[in-house]
N, C-alpha and C. Protein backbone atom coordinates (compact mmCIF):
# COMPACT_ATOMS: atom_id res chain seq x y z
N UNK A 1 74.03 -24.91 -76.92
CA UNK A 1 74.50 -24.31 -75.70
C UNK A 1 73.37 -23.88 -74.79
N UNK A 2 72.51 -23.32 -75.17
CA UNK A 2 71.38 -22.74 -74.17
C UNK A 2 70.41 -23.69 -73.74
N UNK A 3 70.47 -25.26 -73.66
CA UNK A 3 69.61 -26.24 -73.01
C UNK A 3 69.39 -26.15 -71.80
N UNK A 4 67.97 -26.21 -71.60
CA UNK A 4 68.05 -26.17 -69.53
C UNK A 4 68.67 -27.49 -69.58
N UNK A 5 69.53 -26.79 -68.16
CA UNK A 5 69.77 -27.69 -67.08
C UNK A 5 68.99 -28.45 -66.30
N UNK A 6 69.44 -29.63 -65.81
CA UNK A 6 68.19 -30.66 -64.98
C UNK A 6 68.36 -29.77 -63.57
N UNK A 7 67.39 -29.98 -62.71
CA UNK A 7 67.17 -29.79 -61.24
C UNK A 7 68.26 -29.71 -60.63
N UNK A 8 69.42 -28.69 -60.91
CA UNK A 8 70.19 -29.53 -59.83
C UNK A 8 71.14 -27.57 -59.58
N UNK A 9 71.23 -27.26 -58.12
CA UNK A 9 71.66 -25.96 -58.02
C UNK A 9 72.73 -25.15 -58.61
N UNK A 10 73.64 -26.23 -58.55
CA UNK A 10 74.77 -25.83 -59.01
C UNK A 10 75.20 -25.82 -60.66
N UNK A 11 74.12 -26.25 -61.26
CA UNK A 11 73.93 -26.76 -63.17
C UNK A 11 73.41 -25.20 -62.94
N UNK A 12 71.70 -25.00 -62.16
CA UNK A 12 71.58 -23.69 -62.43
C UNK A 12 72.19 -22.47 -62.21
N UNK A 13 72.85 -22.81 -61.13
CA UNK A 13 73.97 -21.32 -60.94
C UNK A 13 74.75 -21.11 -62.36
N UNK A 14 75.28 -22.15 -62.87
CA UNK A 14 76.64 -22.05 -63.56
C UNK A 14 75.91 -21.72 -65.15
N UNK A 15 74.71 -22.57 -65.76
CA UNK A 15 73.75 -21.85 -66.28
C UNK A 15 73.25 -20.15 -66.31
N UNK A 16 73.15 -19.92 -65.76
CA UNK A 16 72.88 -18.33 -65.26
C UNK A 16 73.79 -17.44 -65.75
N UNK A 17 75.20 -18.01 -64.80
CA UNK A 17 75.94 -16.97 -65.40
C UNK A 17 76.90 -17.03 -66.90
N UNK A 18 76.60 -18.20 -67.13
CA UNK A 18 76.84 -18.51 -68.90
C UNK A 18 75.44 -17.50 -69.73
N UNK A 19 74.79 -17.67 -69.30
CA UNK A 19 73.61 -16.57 -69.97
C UNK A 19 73.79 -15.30 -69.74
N UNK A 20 74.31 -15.31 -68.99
CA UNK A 20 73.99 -13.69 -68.31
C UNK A 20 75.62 -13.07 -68.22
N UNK A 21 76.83 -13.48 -68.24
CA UNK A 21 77.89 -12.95 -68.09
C UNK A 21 78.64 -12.88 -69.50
N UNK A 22 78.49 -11.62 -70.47
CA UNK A 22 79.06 -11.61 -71.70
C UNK A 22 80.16 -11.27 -72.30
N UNK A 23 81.01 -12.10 -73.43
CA UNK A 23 82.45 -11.46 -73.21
C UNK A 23 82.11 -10.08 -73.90
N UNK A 24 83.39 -8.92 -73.42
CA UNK A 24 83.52 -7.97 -73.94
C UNK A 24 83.19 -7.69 -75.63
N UNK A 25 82.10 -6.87 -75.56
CA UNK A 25 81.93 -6.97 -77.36
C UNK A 25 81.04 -7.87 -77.75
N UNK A 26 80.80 -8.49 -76.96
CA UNK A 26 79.85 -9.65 -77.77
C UNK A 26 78.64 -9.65 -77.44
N UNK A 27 77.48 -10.34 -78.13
CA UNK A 27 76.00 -10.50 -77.52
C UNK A 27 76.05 -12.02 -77.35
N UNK A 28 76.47 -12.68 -77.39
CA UNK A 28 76.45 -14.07 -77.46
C UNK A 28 77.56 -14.72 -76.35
N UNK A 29 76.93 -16.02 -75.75
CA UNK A 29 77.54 -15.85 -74.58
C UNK A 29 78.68 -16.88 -74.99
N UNK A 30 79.63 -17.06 -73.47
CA UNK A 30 81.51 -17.61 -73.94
C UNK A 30 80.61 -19.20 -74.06
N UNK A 31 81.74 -19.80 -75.04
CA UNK A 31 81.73 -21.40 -75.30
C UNK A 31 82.66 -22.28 -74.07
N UNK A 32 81.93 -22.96 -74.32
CA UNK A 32 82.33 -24.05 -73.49
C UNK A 32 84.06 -23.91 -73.08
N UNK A 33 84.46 -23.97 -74.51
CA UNK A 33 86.01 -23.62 -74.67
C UNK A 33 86.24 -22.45 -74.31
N UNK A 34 85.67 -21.56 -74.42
CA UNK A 34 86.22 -20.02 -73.74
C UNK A 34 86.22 -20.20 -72.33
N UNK A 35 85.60 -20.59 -71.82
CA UNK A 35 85.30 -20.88 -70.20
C UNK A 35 86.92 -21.76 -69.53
N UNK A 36 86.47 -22.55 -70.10
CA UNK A 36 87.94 -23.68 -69.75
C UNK A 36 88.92 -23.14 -69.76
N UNK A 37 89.50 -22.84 -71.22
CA UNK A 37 90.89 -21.73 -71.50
C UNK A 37 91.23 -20.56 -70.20
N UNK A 38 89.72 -20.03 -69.88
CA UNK A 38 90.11 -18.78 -69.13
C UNK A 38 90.62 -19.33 -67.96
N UNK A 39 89.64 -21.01 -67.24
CA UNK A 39 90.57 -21.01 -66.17
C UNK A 39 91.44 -22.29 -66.02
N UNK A 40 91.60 -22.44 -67.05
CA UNK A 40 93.11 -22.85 -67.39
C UNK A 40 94.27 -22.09 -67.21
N UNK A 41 94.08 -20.75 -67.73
CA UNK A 41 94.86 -19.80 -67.62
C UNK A 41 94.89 -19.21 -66.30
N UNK A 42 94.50 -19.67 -65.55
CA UNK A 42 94.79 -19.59 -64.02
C UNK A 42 95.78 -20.84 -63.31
N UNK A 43 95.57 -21.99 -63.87
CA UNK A 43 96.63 -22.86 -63.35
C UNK A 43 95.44 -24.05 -62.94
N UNK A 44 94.36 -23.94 -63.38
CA UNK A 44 93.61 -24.92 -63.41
C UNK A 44 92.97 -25.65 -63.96
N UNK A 45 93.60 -27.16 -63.82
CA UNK A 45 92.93 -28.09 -65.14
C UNK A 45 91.71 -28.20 -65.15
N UNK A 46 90.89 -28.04 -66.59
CA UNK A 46 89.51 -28.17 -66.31
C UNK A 46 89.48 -28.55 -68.20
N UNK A 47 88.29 -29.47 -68.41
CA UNK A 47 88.22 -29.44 -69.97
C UNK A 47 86.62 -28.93 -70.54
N UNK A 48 86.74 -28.20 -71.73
CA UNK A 48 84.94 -27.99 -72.04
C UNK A 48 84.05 -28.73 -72.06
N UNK A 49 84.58 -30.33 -72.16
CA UNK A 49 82.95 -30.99 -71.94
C UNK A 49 83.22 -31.47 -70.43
N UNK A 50 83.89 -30.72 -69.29
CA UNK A 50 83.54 -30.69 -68.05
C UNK A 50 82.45 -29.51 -67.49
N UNK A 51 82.89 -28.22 -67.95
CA UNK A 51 82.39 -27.48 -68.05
C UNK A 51 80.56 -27.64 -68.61
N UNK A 52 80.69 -28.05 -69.61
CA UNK A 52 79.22 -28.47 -70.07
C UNK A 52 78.49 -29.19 -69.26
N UNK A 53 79.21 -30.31 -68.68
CA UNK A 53 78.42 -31.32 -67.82
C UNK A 53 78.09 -30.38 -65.97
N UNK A 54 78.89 -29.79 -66.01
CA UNK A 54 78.73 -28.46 -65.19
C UNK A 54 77.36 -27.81 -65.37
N UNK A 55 77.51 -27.53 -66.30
CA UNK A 55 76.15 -27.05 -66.88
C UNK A 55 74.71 -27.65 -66.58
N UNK A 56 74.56 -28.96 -67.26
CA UNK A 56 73.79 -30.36 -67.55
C UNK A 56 73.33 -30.37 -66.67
N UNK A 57 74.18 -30.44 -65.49
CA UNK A 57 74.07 -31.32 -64.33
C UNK A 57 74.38 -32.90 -64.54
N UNK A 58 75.18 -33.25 -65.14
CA UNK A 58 75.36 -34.45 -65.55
C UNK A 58 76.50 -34.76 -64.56
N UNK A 59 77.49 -33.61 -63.76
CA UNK A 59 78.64 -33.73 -63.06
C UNK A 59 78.23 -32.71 -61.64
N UNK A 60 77.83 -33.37 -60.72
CA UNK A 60 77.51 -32.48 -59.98
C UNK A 60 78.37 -32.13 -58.29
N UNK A 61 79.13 -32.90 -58.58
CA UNK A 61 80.36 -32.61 -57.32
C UNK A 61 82.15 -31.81 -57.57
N UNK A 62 81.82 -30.55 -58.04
CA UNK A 62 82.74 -30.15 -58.61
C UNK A 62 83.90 -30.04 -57.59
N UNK A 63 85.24 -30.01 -57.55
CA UNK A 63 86.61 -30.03 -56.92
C UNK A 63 86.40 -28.06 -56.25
N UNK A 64 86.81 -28.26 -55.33
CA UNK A 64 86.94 -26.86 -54.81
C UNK A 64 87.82 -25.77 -55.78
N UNK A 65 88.78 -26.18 -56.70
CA UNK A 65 89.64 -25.72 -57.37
C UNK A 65 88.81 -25.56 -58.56
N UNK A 66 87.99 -26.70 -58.98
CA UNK A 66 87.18 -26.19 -60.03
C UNK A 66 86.06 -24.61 -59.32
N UNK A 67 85.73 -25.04 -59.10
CA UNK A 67 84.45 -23.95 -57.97
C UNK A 67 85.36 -22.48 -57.94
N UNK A 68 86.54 -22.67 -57.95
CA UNK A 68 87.59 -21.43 -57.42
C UNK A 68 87.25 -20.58 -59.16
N UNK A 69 88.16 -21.50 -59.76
CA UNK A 69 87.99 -21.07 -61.41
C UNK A 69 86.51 -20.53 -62.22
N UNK A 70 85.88 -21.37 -61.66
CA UNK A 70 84.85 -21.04 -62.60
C UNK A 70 84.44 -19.76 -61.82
N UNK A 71 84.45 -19.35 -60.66
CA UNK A 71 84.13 -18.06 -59.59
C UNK A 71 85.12 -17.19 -60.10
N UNK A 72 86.25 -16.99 -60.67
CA UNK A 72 87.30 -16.09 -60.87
C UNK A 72 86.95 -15.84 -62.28
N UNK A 73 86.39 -16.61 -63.06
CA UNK A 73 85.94 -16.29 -64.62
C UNK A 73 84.99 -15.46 -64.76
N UNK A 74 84.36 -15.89 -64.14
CA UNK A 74 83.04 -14.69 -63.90
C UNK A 74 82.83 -13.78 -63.24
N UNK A 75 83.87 -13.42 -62.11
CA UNK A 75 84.00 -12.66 -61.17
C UNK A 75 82.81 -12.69 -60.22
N UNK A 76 82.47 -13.75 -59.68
CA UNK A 76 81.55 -13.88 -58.63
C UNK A 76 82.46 -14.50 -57.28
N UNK A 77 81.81 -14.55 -56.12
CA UNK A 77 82.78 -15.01 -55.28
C UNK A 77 82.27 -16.76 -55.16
N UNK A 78 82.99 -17.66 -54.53
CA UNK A 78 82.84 -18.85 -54.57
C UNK A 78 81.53 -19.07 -54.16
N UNK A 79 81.15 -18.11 -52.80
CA UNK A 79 80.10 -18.63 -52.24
C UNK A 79 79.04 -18.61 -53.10
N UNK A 80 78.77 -17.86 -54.32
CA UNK A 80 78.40 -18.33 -54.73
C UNK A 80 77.68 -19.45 -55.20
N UNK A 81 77.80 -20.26 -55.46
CA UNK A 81 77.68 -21.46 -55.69
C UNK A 81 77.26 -22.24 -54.56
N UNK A 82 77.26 -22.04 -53.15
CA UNK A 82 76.42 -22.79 -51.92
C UNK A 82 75.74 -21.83 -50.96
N UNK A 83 75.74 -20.48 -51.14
CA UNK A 83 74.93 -19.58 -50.74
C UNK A 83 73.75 -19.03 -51.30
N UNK A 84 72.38 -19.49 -51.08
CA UNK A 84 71.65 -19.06 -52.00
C UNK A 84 71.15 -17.86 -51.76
N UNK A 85 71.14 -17.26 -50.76
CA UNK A 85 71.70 -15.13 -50.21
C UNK A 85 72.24 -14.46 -51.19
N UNK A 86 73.96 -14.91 -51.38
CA UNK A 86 74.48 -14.50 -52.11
C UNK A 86 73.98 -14.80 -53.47
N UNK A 87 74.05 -16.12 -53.88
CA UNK A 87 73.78 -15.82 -55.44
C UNK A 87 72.59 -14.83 -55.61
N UNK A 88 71.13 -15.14 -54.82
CA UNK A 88 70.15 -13.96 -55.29
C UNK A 88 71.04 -12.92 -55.29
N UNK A 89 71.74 -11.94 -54.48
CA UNK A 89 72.25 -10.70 -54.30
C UNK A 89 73.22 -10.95 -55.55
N UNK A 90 73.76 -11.72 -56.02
CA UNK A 90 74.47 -11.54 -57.48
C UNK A 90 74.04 -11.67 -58.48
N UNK A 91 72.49 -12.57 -58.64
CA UNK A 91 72.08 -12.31 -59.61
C UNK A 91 71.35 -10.72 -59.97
N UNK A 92 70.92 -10.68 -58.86
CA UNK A 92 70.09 -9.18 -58.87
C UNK A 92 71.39 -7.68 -59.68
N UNK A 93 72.41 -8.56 -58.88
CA UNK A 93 73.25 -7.43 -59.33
C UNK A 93 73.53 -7.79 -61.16
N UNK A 94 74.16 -8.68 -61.42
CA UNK A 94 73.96 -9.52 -62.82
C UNK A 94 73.00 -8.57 -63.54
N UNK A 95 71.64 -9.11 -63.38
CA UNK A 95 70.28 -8.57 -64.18
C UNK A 95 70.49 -7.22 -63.91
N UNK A 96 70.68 -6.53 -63.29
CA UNK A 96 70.91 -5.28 -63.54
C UNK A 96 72.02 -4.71 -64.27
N UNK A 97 72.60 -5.20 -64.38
CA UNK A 97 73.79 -4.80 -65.73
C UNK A 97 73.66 -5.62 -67.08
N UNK A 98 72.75 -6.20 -67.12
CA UNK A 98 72.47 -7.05 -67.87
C UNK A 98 71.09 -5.91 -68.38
N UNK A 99 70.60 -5.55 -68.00
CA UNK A 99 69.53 -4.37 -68.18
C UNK A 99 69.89 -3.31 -68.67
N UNK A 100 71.10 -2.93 -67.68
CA UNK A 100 71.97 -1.34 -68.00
C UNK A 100 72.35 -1.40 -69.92
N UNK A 101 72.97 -2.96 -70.58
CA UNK A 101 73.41 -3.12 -71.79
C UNK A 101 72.18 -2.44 -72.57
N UNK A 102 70.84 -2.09 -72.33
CA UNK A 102 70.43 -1.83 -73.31
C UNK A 102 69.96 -0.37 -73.32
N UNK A 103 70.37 0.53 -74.40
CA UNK A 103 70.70 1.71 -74.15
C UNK A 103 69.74 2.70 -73.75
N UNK A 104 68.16 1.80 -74.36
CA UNK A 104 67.37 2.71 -73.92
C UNK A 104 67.23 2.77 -72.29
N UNK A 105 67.56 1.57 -71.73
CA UNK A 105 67.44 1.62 -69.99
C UNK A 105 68.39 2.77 -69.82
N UNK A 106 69.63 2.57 -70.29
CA UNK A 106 70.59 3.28 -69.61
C UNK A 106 69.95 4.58 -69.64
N UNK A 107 69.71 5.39 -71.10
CA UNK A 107 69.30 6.26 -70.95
C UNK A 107 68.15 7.24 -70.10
N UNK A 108 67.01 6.02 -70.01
CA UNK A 108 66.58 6.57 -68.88
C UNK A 108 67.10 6.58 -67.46
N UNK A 109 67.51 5.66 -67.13
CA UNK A 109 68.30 5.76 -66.00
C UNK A 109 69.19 6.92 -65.43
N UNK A 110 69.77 7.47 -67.02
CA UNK A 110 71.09 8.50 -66.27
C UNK A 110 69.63 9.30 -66.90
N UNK A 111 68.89 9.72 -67.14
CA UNK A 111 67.77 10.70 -67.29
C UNK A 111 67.33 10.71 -65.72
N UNK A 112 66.86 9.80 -64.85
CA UNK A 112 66.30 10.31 -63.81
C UNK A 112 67.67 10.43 -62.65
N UNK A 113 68.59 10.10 -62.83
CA UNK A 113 69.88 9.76 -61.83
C UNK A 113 69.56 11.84 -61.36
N UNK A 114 69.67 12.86 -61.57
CA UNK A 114 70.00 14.13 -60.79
C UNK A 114 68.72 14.36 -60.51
N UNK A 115 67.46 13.96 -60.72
CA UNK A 115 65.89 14.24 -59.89
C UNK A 115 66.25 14.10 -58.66
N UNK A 116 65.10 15.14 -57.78
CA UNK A 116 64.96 15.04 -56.51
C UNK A 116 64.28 13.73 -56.38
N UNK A 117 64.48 13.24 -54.80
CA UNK A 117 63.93 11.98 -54.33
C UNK A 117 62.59 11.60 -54.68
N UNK A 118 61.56 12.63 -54.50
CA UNK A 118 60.07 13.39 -54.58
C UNK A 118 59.89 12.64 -56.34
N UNK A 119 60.56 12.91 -57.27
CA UNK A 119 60.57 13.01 -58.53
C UNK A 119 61.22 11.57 -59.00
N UNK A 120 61.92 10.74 -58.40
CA UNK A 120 61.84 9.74 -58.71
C UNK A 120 61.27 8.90 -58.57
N UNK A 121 60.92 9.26 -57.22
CA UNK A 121 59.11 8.11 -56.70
C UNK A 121 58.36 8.35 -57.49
N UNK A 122 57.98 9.65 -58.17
CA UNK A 122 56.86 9.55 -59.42
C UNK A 122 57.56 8.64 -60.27
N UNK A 123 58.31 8.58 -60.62
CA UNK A 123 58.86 8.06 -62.18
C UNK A 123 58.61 6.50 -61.71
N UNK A 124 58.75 6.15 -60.17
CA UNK A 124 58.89 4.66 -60.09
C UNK A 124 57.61 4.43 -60.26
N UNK A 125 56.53 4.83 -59.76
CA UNK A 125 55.28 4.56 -59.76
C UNK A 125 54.50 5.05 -60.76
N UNK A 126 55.06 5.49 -61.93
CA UNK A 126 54.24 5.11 -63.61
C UNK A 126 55.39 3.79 -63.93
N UNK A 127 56.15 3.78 -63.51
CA UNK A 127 57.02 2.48 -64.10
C UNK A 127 56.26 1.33 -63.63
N UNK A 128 55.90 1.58 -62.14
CA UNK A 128 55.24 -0.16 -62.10
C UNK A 128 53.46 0.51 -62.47
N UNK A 129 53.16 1.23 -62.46
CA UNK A 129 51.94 1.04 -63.37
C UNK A 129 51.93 0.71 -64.83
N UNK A 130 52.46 0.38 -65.45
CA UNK A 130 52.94 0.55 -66.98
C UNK A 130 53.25 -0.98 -66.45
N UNK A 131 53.96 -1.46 -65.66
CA UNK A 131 54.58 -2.70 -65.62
C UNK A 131 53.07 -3.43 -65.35
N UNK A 132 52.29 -2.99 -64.19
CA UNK A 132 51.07 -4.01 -63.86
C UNK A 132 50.28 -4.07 -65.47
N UNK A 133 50.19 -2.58 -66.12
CA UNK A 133 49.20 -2.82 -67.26
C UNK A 133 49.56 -4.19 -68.24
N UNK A 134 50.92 -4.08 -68.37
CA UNK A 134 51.88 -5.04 -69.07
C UNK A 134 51.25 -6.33 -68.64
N UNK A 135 51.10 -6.52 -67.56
CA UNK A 135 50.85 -8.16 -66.98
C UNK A 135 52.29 -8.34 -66.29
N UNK A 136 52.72 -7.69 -65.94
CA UNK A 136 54.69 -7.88 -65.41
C UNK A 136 54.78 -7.86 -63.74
N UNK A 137 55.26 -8.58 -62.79
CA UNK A 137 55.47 -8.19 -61.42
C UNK A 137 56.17 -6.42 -61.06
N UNK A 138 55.98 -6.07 -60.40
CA UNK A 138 56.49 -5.08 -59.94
C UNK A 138 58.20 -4.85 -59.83
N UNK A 139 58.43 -6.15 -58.99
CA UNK A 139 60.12 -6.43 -58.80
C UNK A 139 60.40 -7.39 -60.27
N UNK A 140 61.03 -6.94 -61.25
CA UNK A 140 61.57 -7.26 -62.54
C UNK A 140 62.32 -8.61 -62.15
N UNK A 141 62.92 -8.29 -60.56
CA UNK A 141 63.71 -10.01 -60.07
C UNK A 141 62.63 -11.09 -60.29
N UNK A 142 61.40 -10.74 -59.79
CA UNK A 142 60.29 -11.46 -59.96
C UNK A 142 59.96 -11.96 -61.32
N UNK A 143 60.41 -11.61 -62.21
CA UNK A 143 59.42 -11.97 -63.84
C UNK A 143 60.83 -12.83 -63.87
N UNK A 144 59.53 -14.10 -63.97
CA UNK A 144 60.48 -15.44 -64.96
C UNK A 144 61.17 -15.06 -66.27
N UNK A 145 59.91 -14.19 -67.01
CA UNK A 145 60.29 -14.25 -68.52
C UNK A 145 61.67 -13.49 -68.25
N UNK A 146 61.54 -12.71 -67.50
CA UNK A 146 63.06 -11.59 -67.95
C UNK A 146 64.16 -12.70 -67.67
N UNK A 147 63.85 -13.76 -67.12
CA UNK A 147 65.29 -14.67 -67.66
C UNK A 147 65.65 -15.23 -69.26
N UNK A 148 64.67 -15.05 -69.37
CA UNK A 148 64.42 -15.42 -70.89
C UNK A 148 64.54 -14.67 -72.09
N UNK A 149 63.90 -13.44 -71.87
CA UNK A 149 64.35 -12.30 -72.89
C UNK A 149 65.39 -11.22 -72.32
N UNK A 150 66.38 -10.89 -73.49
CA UNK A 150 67.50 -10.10 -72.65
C UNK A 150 67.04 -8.48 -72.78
N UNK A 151 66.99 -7.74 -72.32
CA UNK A 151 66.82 -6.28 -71.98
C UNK A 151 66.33 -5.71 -73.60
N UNK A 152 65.19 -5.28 -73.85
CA UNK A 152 64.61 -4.63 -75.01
C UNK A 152 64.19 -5.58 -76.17
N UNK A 153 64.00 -6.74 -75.54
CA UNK A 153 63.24 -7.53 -76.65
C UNK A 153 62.04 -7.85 -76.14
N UNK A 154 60.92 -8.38 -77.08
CA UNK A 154 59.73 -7.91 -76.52
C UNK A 154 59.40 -9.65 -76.03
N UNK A 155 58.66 -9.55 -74.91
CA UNK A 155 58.30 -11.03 -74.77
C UNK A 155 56.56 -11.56 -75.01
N UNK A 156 57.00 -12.67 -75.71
CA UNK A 156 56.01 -13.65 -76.48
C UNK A 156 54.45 -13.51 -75.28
């Protein structure tokens, strides 16, 4: 399941949020067949090794009805998928809940959430000092690897 996709926008969109969108309870992301079923269960035919080739990029002109489904499974909006505005602004949002899952973020997070303004600018600026010592970009959107490792695992 986790093979890159070839070059192609719409393999990586749909990629992305197969990585990054998890079912309830789980650490491991939906199958091919979980995907389909869900929007099947909307009233739209679709089969898992469409879905996969979705993926691949092996199928790259999907039906507007497909595009609808696979946007309602994941709860992203269609544009998605031909806005590259929006998807950044959804992935950003994505990776950040995708961050929030791990408890030590959260915890700091609701740790600085009632600081004055004054007091969180300190906290941001040992965070990206700690991040430059790391070797890490400043904007976390920026680090390739964090597509790669999910929130509290350490990278290679």
């Amino acid at each position: 399941m986790g093979e890159e996709p070839e070059d192609d926008s719409m393999a990586r969109k749909l990629d992305y949020l197969l990585r990054t969108v998890r079912p309830p309870g789980r650490q491991g992301e939906y199958s091919y067949q979980e995907v389909a079923e869900g929007i099947r269960e909307l009233g739209i035919a679709i089969s898992h090794t469409y879905v996969w080739q979705l993926r691949r990029g092996a199928r790259t002109n999907p039906t507007k009805r497909h595009l609808e489904g696979l946007a309602a499974f994941f709860g992203v909006p269609v544009s998605y998928f031909f806005d590259d505005a929006v998807a950044d602004q959804i992935e950003r949002e994505l990776g950040l809940v995708r961050a929030l899952r791990d408890s030590n973020v959260r915890s700091v997070a609701l740790r600085i959430a009632d600081l004055t303004p004054a007091s969180v600018d300190t906290v941001k600026e040992i965070v990206d000092r700690i991040r430059q010592i790391e070797g890490l970009p400043e904007d976390p959107a920026q680090d390739p690897a964090q597509e790669q490792n999910p929130p509290g695992q350490q990278r290679k």
